[in-house]
C-alpha atoms as a PDB file:
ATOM      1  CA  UNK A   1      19.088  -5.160   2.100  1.00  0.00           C
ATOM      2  CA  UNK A   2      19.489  -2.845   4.788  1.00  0.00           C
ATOM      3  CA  UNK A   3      19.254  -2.946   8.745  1.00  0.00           C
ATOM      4  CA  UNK A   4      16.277  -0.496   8.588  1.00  0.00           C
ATOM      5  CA  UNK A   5      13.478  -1.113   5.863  1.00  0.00           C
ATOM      6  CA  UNK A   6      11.098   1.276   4.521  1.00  0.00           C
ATOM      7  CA  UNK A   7       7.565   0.982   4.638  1.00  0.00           C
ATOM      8  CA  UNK A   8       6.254   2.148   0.909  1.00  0.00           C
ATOM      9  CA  UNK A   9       2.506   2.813   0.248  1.00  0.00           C
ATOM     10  CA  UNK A  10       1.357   2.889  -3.064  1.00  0.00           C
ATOM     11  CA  UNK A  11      -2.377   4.056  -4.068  1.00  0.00           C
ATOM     12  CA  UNK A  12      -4.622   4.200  -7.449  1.00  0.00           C
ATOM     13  CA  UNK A  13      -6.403   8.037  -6.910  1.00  0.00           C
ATOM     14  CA  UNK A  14      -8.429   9.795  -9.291  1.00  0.00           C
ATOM     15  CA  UNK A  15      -8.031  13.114  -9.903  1.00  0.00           C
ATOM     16  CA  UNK A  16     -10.770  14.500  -7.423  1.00  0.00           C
ATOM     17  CA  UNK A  17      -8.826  12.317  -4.743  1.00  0.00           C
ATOM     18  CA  UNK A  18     -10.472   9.634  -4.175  1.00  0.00           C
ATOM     19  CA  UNK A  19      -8.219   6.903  -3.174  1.00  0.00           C
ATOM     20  CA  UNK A  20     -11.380   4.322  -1.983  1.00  0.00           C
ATOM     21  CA  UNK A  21     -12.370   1.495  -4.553  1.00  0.00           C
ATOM     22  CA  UNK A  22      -9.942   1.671  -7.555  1.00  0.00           C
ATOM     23  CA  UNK A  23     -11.377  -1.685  -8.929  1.00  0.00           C
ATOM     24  CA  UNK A  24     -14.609   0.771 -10.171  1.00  0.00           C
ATOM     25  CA  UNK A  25     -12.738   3.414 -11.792  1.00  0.00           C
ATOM     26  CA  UNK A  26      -9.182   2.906 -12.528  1.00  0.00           C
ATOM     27  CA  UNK A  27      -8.415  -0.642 -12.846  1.00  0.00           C
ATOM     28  CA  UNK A  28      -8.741   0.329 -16.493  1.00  0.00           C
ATOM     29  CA  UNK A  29      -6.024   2.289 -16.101  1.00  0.00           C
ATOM     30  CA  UNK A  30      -3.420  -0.484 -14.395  1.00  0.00           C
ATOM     31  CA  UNK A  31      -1.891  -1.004 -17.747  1.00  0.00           C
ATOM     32  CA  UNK A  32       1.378  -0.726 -19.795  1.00  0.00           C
ATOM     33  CA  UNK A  33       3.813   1.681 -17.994  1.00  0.00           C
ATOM     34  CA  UNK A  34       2.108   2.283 -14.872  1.00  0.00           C
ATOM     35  CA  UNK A  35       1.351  -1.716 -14.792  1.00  0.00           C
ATOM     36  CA  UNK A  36       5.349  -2.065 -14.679  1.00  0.00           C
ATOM     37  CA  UNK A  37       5.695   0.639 -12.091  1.00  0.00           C
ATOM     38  CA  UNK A  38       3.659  -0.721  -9.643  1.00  0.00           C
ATOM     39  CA  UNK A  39       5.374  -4.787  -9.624  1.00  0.00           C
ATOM     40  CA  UNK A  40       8.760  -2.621  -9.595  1.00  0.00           C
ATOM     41  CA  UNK A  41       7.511  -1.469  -6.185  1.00  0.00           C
ATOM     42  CA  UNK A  42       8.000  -4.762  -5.051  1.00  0.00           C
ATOM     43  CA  UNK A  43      11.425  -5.297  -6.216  1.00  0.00           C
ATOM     44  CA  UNK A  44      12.812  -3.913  -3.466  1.00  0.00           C
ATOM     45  CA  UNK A  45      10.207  -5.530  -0.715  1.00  0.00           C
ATOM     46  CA  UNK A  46       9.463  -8.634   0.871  1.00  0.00           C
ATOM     47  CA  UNK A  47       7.154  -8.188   3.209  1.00  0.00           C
ATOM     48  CA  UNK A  48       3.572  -6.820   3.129  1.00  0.00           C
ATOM     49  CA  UNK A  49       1.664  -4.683   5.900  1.00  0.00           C
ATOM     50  CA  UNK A  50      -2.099  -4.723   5.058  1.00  0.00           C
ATOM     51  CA  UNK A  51      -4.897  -3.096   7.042  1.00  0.00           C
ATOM     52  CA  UNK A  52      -8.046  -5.092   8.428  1.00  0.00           C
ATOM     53  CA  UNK A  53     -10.004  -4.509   5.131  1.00  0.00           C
ATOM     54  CA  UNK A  54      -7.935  -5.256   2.570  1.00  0.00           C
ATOM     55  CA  UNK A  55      -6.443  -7.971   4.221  1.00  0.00           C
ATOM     56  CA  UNK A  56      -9.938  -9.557   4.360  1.00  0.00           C
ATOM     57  CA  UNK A  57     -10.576  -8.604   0.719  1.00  0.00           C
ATOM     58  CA  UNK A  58      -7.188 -10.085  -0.407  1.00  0.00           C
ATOM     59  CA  UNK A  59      -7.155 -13.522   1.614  1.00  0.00           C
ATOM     60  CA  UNK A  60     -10.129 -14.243  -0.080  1.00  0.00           C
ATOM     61  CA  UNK A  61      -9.129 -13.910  -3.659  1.00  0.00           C
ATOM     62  CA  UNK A  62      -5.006 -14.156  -4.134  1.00  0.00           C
ATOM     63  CA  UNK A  63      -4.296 -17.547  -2.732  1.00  0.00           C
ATOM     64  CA  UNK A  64      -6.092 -18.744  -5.970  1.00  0.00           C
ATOM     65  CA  UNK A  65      -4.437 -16.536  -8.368  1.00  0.00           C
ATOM     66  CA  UNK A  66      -1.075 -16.883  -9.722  1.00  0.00           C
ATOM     67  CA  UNK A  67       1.372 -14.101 -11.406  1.00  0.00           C
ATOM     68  CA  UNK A  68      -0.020 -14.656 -15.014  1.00  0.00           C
ATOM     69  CA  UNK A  69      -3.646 -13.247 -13.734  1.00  0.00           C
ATOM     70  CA  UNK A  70      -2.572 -10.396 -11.508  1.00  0.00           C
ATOM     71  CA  UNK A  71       1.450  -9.924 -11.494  1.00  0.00           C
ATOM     72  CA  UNK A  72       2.251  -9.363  -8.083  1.00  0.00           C
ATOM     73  CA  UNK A  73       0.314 -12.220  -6.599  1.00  0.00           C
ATOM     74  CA  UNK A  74       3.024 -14.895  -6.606  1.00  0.00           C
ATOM     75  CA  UNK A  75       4.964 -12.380  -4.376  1.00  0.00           C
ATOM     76  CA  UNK A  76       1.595 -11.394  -2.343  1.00  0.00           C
ATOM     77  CA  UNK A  77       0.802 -15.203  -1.463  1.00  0.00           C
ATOM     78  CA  UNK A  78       4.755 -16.117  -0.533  1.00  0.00           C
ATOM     79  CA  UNK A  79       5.597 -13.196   1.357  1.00  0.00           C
ATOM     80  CA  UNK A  80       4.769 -12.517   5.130  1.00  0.00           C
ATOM     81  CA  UNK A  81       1.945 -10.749   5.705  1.00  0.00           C
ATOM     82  CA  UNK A  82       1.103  -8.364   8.893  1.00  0.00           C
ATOM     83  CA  UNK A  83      -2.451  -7.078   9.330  1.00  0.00           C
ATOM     84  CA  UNK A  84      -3.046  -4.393  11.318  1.00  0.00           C
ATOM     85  CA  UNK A  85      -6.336  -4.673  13.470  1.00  0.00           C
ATOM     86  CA  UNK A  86      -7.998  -3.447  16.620  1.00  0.00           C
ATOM     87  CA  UNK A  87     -10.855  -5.718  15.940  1.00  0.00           C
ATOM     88  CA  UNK A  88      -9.342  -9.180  14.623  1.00  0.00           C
ATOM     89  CA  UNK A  89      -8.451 -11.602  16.932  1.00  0.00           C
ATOM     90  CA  UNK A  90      -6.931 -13.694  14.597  1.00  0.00           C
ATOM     91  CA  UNK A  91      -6.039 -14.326  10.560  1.00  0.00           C
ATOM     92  CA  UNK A  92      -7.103 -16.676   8.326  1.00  0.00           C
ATOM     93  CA  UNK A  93      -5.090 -19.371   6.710  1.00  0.00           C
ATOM     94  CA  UNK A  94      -3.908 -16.939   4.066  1.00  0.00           C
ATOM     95  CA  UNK A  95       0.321 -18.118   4.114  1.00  0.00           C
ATOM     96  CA  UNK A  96       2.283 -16.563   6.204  1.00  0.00           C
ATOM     97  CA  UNK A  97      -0.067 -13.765   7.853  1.00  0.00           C
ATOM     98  CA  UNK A  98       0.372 -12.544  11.009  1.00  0.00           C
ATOM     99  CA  UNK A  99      -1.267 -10.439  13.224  1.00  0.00           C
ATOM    100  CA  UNK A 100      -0.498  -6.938  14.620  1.00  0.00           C
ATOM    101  CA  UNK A 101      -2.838  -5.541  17.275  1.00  0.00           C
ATOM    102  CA  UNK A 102      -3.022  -4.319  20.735  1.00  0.00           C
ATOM    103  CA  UNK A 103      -2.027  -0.974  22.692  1.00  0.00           C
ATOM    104  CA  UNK A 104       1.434  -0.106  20.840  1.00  0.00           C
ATOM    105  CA  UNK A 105       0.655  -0.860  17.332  1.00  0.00           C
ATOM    106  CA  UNK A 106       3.251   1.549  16.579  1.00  0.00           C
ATOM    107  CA  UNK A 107       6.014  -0.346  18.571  1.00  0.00           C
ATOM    108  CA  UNK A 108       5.441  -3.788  16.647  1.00  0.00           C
ATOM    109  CA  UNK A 109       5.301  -1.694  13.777  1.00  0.00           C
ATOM    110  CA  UNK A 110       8.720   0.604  14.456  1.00  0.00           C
ATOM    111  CA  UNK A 111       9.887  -3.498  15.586  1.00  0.00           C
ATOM    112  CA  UNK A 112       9.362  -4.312  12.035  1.00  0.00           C
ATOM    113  CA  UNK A 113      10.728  -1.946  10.301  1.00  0.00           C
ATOM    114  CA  UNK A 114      14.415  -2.087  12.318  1.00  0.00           C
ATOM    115  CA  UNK A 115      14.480  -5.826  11.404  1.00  0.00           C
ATOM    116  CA  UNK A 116      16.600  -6.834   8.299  1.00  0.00           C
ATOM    117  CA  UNK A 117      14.887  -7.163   5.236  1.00  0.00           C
ATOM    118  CA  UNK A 118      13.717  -5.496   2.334  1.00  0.00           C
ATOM    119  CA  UNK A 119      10.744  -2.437   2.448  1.00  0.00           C
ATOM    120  CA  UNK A 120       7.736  -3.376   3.372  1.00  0.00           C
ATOM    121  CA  UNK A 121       4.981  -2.513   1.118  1.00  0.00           C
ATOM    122  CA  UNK A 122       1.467  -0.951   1.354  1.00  0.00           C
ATOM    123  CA  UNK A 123      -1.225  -1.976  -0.849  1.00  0.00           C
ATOM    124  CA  UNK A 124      -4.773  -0.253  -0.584  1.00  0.00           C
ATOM    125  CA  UNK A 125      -5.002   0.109   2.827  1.00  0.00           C
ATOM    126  CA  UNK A 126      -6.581   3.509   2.844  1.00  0.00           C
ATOM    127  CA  UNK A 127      -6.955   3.324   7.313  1.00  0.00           C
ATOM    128  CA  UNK A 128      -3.729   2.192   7.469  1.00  0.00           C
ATOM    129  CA  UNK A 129      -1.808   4.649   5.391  1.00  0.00           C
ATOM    130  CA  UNK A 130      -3.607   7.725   7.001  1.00  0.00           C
ATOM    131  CA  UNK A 131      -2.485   5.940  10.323  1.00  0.00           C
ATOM    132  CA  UNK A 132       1.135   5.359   8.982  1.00  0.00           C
ATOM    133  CA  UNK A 133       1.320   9.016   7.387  1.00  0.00           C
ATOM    134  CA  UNK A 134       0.179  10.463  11.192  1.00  0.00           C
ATOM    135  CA  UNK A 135       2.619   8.512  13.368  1.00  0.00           C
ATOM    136  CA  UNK A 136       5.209   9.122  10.830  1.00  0.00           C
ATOM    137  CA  UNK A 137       5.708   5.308  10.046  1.00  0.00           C
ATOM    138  CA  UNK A 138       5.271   5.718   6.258  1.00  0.00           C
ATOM    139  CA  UNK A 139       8.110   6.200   4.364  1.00  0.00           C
ATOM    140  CA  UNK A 140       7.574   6.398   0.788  1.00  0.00           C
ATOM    141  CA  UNK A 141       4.054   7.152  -0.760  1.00  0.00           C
ATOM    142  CA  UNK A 142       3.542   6.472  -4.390  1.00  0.00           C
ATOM    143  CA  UNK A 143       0.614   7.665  -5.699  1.00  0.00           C
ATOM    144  CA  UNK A 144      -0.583   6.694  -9.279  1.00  0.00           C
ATOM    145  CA  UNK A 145      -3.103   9.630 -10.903  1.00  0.00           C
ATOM    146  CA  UNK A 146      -5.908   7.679 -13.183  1.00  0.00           C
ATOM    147  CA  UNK A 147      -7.257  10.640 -15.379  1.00  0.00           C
ATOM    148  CA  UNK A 148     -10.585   9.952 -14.460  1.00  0.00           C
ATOM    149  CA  UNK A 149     -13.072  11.386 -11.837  1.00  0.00           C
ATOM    150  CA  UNK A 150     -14.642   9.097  -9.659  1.00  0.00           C
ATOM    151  CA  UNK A 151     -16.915  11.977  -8.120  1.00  0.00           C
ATOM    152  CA  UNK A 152     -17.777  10.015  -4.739  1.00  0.00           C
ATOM    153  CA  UNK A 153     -15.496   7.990  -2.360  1.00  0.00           C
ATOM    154  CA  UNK A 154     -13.279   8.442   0.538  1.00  0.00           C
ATOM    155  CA  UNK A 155      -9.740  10.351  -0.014  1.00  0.00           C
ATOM    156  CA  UNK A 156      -6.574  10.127   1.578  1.00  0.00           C
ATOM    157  CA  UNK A 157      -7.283  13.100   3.210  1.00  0.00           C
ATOM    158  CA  UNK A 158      -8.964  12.518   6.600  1.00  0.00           C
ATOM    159  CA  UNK A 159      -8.715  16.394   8.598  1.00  0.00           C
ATOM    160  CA  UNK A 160      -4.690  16.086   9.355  1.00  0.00           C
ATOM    161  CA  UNK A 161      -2.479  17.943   7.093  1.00  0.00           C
ATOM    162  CA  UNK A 162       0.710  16.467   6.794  1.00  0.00           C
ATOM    163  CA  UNK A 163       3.236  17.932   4.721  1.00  0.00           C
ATOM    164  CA  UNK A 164       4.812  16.015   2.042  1.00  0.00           C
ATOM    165  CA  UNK A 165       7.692  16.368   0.156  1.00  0.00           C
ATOM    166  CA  UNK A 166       7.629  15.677  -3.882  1.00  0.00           C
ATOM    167  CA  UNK A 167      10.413  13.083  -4.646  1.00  0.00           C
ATOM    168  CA  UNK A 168      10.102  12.224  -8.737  1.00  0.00           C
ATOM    169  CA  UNK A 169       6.937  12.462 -11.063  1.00  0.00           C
ATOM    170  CA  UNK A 170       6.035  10.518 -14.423  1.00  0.00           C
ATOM    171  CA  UNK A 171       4.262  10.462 -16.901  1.00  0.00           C
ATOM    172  CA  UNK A 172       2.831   7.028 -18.496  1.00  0.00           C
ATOM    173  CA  UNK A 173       1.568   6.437 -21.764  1.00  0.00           C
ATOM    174  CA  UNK A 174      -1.943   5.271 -21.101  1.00  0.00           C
ATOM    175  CA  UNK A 175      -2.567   8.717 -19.355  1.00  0.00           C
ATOM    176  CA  UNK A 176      -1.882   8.087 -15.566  1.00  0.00           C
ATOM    177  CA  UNK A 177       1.175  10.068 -13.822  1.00  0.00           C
ATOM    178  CA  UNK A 178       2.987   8.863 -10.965  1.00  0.00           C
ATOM    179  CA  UNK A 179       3.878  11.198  -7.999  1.00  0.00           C
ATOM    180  CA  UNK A 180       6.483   9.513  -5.144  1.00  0.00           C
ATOM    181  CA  UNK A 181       6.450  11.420  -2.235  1.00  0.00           C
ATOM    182  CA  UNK A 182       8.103  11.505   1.401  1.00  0.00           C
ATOM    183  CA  UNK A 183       6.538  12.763   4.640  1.00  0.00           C
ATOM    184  CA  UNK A 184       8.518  16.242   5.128  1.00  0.00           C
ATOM    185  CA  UNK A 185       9.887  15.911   8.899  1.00  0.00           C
ATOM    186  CA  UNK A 186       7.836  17.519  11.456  1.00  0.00           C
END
C-alpha cells in the first residue's frame, strides 16, 4: 500500500466505441481470461469511486448478490464507496457509501487519493471517467475490446482530446483484447 493511491477505470467498449450499456452487447463477452482480468483489477484496490448513475444502478442490485453470482461483488458490497454527484443529496443504505459533492469535487477527490490505501477503482461510470480523464484525476484506464459492434450508444469520447499513453495490450481467448493506458502529461 502506498501513501498515494491510484484511481483505475476500467470499461467494456465495442469496437465502434461505445462504452454506454455493456450489459446489451458484451456481457457475453465477460468470460474466461478477460473475466480474470477484470477481478485482478481489484487486487490491488479497496475502495470504489462510482458516478451518480451507476451508483444508483449498483445499490439496487449488489447488496443481494454474493461473489459466486458476479465475482467482484463481495468486494463491491464491503468496500467504501464514494459517489460523485451534483444532484444527490444523499446515498442510500448501500454499506459504506459516501457522498462526494459540492464546489471542489476535485479537492475531495485529490483528498482521497493522498490518503493511504490501495487504488481506487472505476467501474462504468462513463460521466465520471470523462470528468476524471479532463482534470487529470484518472490514473490508469483499462479498457476491455468486445469484438462486437454495438452501432448506437454514447463513447468515451465527449469533444476533449486527451492524449493517452499505451501501457500493455492482450489478447484473450474468447476474442476480447485488453488495452491499459495512462493519461500522457499535459
Amino acid at each position: 500500500m502506498t501513501a498515494h493511491r491510484r484511481i483505475v477505470a476500467g470499461l467494456f467498449v465495442s469496437m465502434d466505441g461505445v462504452v454506454e450499456a455493456p450489459e446489451k452487447w458484451g456481457m457475453s463477452y465477460n468470460t474466461g481470461e478477460a473475466a480474470e482480468a477484470v477481478t485482478r483489477l481489484f487486487d490491488d484496490a479497496d475502495t470504489a469511486l462510482l458516478g451518480r448513475g451507476t451508483y444508483q444502478i449498483w445499490s439496487s442490485f449488489f447488496p443481494h448478490i454474493t461473489s459466486e453470482q458476479v465475482p467482484t461483488a463481495d468486494w463491491l458490497n464491503a468496500a467504501p464507496k464514494y459517489v460523485v454527484s451534483s444532484s444527490l443529496t444523499e446515498v442510500g443504505q448501500w454499506q459504506g457509501s459516501r457522498l462526494i459533492t459540492g464546489d471542489d469535487i476535485a479537492g475531495q477527490i485529490q483528498a482521497l487519493k493522498r490518503q493511504s490505501g490501495g487504488n481506487v477503482n472505476v467501474g462504468g461510470s462513463i460521466t465520471l471517467v470523462q470528468w476524471l480523464m479532463r482534470n487529470g484525476l484518472l490514473d490508469d484506464l483499462y479498457l476491455q475490446i468486445a469484438p462486437v459492434i454495438a452501432g448506437t450508444g454514447r463513447t468515451l469520447a465527449d469533444g476533449e482530446q486527451i492524449p493517452m499513453h499505451l501501457q500493455a495490450t492482450r489478447a484473450f481467448d474468447n476474442g476480447v483484447v485488453e488495452a491499459h493506458y495512462t493519461p500522457q502529461p499535459r
